[in-house]
N, C-alpha and C. Protein backbone atom coordinates (compact mmCIF):
# COMPACT_ATOMS: atom_id res chain seq x y z
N UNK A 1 114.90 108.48 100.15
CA UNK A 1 113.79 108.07 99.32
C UNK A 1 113.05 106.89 99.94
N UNK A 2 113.72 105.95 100.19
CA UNK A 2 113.28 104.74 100.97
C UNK A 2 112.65 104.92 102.50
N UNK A 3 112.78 105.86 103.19
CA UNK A 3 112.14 106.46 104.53
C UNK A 3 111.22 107.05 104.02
N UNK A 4 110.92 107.93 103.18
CA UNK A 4 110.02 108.64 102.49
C UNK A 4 108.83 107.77 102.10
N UNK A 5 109.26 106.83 101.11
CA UNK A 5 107.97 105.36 101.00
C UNK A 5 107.45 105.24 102.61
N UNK A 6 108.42 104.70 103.34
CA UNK A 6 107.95 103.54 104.40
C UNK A 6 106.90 104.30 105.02
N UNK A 7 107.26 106.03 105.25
CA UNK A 7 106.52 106.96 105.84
C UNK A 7 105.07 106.88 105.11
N UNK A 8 105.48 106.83 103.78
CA UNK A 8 103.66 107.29 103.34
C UNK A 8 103.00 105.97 103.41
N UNK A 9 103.58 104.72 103.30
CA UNK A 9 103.07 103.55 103.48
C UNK A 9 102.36 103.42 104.70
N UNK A 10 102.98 104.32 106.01
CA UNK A 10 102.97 104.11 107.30
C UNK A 10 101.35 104.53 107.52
N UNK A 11 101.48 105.77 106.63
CA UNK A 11 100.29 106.79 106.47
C UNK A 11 99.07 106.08 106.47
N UNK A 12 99.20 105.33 105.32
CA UNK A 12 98.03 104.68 104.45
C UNK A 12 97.80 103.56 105.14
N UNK A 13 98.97 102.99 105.70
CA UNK A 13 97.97 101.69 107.04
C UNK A 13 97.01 102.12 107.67
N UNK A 14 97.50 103.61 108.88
CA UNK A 14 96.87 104.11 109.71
C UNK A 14 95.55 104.48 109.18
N UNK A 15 95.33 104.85 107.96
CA UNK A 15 94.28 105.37 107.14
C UNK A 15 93.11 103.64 106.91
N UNK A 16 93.57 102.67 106.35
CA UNK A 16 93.04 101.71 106.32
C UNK A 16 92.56 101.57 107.32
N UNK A 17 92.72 101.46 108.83
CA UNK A 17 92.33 100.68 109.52
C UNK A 17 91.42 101.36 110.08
N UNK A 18 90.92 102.44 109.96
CA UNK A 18 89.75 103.71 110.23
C UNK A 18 88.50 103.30 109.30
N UNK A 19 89.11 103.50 108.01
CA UNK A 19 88.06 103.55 106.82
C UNK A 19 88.30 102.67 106.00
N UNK A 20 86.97 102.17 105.41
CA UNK A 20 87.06 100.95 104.53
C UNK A 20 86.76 101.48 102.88
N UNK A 21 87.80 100.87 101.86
CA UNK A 21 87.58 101.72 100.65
C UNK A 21 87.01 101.06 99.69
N UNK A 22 86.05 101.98 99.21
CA UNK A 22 84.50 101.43 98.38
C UNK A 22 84.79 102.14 97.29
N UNK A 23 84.18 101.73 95.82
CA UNK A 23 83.96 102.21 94.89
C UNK A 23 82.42 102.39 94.51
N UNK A 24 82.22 103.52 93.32
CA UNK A 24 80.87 103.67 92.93
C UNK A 24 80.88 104.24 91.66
N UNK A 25 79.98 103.75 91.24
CA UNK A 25 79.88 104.51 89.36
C UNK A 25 79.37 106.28 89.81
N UNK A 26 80.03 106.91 89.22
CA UNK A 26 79.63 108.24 89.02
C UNK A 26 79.06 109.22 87.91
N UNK A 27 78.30 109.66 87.43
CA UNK A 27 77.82 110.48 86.78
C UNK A 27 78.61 111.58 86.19
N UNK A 28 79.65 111.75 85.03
CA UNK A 28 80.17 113.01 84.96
C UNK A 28 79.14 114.27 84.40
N UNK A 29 78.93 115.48 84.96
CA UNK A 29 78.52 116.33 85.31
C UNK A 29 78.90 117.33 83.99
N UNK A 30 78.63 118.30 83.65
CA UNK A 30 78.87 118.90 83.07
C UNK A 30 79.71 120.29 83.45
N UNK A 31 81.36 120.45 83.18
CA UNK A 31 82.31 120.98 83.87
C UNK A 31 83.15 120.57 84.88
N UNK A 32 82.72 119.14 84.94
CA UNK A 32 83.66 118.19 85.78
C UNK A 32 84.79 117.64 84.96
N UNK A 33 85.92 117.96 86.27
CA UNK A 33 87.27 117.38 85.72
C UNK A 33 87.74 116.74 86.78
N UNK A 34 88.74 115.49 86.16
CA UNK A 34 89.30 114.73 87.20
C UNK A 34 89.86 115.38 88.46
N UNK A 35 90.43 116.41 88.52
CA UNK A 35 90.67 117.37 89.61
C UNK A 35 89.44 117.52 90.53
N UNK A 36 88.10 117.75 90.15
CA UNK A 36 86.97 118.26 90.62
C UNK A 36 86.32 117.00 91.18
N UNK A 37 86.69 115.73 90.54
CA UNK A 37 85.67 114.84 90.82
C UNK A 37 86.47 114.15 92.58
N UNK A 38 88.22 114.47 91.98
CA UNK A 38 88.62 113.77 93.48
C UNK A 38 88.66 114.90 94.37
N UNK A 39 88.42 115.93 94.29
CA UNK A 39 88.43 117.25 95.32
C UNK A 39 86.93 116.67 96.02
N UNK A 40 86.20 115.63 95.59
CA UNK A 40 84.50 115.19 96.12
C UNK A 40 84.48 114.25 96.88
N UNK A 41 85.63 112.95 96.14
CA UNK A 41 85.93 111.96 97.32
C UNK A 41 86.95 111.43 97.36
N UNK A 42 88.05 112.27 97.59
CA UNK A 42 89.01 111.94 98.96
C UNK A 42 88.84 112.81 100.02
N UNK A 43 88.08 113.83 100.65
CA UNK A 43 87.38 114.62 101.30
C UNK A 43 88.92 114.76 102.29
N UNK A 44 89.08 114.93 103.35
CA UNK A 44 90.05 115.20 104.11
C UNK A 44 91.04 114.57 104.58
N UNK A 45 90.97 113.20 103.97
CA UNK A 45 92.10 112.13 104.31
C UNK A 45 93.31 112.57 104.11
N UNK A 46 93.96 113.30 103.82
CA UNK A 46 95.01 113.33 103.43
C UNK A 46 95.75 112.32 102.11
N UNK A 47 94.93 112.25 101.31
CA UNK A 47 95.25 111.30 99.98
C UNK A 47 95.96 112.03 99.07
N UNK A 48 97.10 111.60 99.02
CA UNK A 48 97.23 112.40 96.99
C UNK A 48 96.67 112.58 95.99
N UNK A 49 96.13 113.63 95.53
CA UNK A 49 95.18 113.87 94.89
C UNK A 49 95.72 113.44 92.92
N UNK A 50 97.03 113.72 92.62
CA UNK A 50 97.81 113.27 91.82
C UNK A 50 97.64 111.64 91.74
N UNK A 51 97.79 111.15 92.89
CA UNK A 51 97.57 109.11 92.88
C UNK A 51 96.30 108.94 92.65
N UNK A 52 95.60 109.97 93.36
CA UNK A 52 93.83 109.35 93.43
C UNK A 52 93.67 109.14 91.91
N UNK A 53 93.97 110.53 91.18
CA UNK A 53 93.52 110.80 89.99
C UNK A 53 94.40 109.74 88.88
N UNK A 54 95.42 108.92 89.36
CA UNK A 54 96.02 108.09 88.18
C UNK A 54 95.01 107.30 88.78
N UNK A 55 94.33 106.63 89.55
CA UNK A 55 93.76 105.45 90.50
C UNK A 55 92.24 105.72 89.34
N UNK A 56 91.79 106.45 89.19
CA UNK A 56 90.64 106.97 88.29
C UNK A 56 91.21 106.74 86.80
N UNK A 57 91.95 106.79 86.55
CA UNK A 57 92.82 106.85 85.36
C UNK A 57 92.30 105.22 84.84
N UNK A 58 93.53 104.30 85.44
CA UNK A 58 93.21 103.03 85.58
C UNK A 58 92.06 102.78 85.55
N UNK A 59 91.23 102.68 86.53
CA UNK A 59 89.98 101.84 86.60
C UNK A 59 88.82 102.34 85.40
N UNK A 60 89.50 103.33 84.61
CA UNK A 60 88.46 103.53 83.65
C UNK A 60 88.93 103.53 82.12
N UNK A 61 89.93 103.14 82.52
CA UNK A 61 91.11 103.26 81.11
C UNK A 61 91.28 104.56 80.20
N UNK A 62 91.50 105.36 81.00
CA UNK A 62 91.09 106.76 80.69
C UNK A 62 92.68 107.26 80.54
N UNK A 63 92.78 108.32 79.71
CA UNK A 63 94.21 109.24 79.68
C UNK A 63 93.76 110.73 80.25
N UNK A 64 94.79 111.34 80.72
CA UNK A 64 94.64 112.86 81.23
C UNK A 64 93.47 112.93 81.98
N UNK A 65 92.90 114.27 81.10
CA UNK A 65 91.67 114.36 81.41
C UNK A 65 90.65 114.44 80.62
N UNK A 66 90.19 113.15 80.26
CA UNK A 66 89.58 112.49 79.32
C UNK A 66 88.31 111.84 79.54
N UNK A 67 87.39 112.91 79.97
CA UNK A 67 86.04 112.86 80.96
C UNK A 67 85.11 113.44 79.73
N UNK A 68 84.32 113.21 79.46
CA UNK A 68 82.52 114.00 78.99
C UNK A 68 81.49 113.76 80.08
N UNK A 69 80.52 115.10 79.55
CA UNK A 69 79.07 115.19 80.74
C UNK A 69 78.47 113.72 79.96
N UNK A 70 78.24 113.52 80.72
CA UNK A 70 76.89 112.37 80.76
C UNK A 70 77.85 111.03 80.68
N UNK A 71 79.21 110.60 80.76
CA UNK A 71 79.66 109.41 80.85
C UNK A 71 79.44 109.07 82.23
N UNK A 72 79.85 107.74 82.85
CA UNK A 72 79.69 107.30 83.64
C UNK A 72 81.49 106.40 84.26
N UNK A 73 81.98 107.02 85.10
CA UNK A 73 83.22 105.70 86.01
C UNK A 73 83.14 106.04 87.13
N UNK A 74 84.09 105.15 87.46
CA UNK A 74 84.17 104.53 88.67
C UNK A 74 85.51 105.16 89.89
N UNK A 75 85.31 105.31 90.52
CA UNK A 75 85.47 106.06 91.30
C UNK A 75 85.48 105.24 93.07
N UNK A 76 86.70 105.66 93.67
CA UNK A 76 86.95 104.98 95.24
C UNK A 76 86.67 105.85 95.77
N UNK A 77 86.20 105.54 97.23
CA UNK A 77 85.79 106.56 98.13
C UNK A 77 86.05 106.05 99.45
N UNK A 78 86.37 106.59 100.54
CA UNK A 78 86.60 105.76 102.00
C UNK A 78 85.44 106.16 102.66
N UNK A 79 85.25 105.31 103.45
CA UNK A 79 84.18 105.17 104.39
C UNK A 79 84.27 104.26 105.54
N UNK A 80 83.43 105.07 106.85
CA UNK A 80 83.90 103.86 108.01
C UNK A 80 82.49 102.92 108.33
N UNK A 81 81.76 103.10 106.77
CA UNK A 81 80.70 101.84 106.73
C UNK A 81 81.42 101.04 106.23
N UNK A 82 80.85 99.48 106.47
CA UNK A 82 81.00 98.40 105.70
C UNK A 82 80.18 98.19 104.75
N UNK A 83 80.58 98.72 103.52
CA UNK A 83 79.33 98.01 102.56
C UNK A 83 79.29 96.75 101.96
């Protein structure tokens, strides 16, 4: 279990030091679900899509999937801009 952490920790350095991680208010859409919104931006990193989506959870104080069209959160995204 403890090699298992250090490994994904290992992951997520290598990942940091590529891309820099930004947030942005998002628009929920009508038929958008937390599944759908991180299938948009964690794009190919190899992120957990399960963490992303508690990470969305948090920053919006949100349970499950507990989204409507026309609300608005917040949402991380990587990028190798500096904004």
């Amino acid at each position: 279990m403890r090699q298992f952490h250090l490994l994904k920790h290992e992951r997520h350095l290598n990942l940091f030091s590529y891309y820099n991680k930004n947030y942005k208010t998002v628009r929920v859409e009508y038929g958008d679900t937390l599944w759908s919104i991180a299938d948009e931006y964690i794009m190919d990193l190899n992120i957990d899509k399960t963490e992303y989506i508690a990470e969305i959870c948090a920053l919006n104080n949100l349970n499950a999937d507990d989204i409507q069209a026309g609300e608005y959160i917040v949402v991380s995204y990587y990028s190798k801009e500096v904004k």
